[in-house]
PDB file of N, CA and C in Angstrom:
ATOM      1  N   UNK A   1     -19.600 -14.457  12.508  1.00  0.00           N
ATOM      2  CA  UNK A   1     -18.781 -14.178  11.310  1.00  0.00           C
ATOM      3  C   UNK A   1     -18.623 -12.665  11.122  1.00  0.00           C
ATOM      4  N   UNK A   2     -17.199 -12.413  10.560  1.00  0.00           N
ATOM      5  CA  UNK A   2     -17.033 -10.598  10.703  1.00  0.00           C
ATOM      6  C   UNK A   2     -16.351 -10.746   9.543  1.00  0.00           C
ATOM      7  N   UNK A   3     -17.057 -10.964   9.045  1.00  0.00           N
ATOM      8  CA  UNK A   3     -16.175 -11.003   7.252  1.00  0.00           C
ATOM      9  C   UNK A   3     -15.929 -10.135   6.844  1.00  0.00           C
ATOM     10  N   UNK A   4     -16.937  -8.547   7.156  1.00  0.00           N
ATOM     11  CA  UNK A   4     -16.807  -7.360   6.232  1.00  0.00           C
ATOM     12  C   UNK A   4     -15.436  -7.097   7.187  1.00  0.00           C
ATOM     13  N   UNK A   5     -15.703  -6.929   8.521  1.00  0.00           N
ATOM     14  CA  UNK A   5     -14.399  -6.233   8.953  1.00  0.00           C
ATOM     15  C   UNK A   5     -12.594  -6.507   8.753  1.00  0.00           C
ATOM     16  N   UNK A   6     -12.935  -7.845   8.575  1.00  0.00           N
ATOM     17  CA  UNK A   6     -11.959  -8.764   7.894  1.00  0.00           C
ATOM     18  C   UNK A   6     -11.505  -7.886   6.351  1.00  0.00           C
ATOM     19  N   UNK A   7     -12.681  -8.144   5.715  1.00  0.00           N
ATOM     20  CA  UNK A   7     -12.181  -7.690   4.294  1.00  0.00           C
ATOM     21  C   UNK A   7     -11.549  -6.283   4.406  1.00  0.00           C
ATOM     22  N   UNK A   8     -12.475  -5.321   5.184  1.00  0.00           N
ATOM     23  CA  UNK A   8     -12.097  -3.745   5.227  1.00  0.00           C
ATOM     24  C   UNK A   8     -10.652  -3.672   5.540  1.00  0.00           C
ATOM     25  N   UNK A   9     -10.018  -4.801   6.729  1.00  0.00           N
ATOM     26  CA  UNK A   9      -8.903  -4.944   6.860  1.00  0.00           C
ATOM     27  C   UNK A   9      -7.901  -4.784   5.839  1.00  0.00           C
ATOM     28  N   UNK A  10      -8.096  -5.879   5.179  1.00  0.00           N
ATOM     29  CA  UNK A  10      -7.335  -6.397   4.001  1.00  0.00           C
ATOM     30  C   UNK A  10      -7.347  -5.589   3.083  1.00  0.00           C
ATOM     31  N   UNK A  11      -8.511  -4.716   2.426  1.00  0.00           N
ATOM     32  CA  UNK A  11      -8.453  -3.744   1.500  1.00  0.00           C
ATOM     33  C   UNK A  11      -7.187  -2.508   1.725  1.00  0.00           C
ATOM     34  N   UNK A  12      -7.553  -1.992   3.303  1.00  0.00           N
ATOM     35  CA  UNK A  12      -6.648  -1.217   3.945  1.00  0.00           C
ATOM     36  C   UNK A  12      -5.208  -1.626   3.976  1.00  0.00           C
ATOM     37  N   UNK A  13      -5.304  -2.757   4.336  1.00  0.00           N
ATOM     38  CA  UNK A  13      -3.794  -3.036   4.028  1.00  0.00           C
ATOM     39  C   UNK A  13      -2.938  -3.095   2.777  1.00  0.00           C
ATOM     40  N   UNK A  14      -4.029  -3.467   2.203  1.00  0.00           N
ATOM     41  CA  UNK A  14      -3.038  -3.673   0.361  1.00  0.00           C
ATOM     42  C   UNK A  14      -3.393  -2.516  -0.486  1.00  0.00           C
ATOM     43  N   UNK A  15      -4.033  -1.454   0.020  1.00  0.00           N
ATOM     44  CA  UNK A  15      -3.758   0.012  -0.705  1.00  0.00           C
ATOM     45  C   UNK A  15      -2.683   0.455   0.239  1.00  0.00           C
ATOM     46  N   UNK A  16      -2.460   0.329   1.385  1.00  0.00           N
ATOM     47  CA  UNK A  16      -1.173   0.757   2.510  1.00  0.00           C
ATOM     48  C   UNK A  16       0.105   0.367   1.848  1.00  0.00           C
ATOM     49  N   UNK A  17       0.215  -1.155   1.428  1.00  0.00           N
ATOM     50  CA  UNK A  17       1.638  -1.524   0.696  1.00  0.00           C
ATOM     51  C   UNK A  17       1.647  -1.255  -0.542  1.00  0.00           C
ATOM     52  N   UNK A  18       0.274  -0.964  -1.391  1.00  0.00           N
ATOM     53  CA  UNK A  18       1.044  -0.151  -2.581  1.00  0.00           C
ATOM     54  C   UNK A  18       1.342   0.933  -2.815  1.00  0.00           C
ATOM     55  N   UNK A  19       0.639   1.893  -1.648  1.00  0.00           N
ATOM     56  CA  UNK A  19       1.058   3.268  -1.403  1.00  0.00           C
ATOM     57  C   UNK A  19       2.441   3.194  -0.916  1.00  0.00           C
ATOM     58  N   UNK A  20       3.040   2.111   0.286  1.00  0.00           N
ATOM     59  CA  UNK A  20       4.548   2.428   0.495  1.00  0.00           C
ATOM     60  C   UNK A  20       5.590   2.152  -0.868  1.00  0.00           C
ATOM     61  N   UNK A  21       4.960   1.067  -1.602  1.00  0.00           N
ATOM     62  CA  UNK A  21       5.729   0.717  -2.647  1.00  0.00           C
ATOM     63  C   UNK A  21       5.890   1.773  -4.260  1.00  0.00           C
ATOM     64  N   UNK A  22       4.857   2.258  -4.220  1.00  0.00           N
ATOM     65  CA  UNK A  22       4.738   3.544  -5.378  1.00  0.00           C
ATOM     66  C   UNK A  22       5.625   4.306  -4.773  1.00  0.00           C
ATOM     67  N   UNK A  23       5.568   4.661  -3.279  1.00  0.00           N
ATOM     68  CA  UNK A  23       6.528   6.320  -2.673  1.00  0.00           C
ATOM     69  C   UNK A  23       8.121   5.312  -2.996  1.00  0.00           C
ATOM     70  N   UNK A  24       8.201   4.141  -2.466  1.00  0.00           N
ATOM     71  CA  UNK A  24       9.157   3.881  -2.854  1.00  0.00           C
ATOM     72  C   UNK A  24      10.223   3.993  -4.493  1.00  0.00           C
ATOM     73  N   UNK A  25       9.266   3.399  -4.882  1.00  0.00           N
ATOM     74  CA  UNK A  25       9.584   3.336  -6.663  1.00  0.00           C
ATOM     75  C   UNK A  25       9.934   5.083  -6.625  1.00  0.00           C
ATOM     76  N   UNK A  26       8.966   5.844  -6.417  1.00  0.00           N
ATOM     77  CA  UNK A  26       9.220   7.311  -7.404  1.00  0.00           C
ATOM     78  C   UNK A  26      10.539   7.573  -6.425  1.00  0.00           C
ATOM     79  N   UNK A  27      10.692   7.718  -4.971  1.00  0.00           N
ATOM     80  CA  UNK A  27      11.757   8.480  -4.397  1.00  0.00           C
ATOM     81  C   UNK A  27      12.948   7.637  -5.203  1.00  0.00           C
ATOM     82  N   UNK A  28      13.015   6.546  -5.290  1.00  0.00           N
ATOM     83  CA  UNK A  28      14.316   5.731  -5.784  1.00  0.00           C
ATOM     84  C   UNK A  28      14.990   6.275  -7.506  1.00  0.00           C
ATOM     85  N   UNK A  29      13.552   6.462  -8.418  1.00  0.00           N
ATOM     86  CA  UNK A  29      13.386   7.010  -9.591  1.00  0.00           C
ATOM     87  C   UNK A  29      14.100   8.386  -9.672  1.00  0.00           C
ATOM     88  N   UNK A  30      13.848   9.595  -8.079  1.00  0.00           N
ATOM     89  CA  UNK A  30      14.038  10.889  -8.801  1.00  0.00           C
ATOM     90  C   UNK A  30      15.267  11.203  -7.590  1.00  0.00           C
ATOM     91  N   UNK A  31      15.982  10.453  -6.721  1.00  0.00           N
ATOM     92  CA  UNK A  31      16.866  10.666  -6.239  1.00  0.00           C
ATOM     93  C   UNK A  31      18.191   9.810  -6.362  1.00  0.00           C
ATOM     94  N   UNK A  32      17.728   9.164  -7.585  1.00  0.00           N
ATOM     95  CA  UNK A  32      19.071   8.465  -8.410  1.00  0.00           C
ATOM     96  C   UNK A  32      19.473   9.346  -9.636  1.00  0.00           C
ATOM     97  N   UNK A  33      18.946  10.231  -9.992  1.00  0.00           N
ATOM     98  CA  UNK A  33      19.855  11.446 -10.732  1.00  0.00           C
ATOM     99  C   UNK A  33      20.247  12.153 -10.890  1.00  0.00           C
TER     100      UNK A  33
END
């Protein structure tokens, strides 16, 4: 069983898509005015 490495995965990944999704939101926010 490799559960931690599993999880470390998953942590990494879902701070990764909310980091692309925040850069998203602000660039969309300050290059629409």
């Amino acid at each position: 069983m490799k559960d931690e490495s599993v999880l470390g995965k998953t942590i990494f990944f879902a701070q990764f898509v909310a980091r692309i999704q925040f850069l998203s939101k602000y660039l969309t926010e300050h290059t629409s005015s």
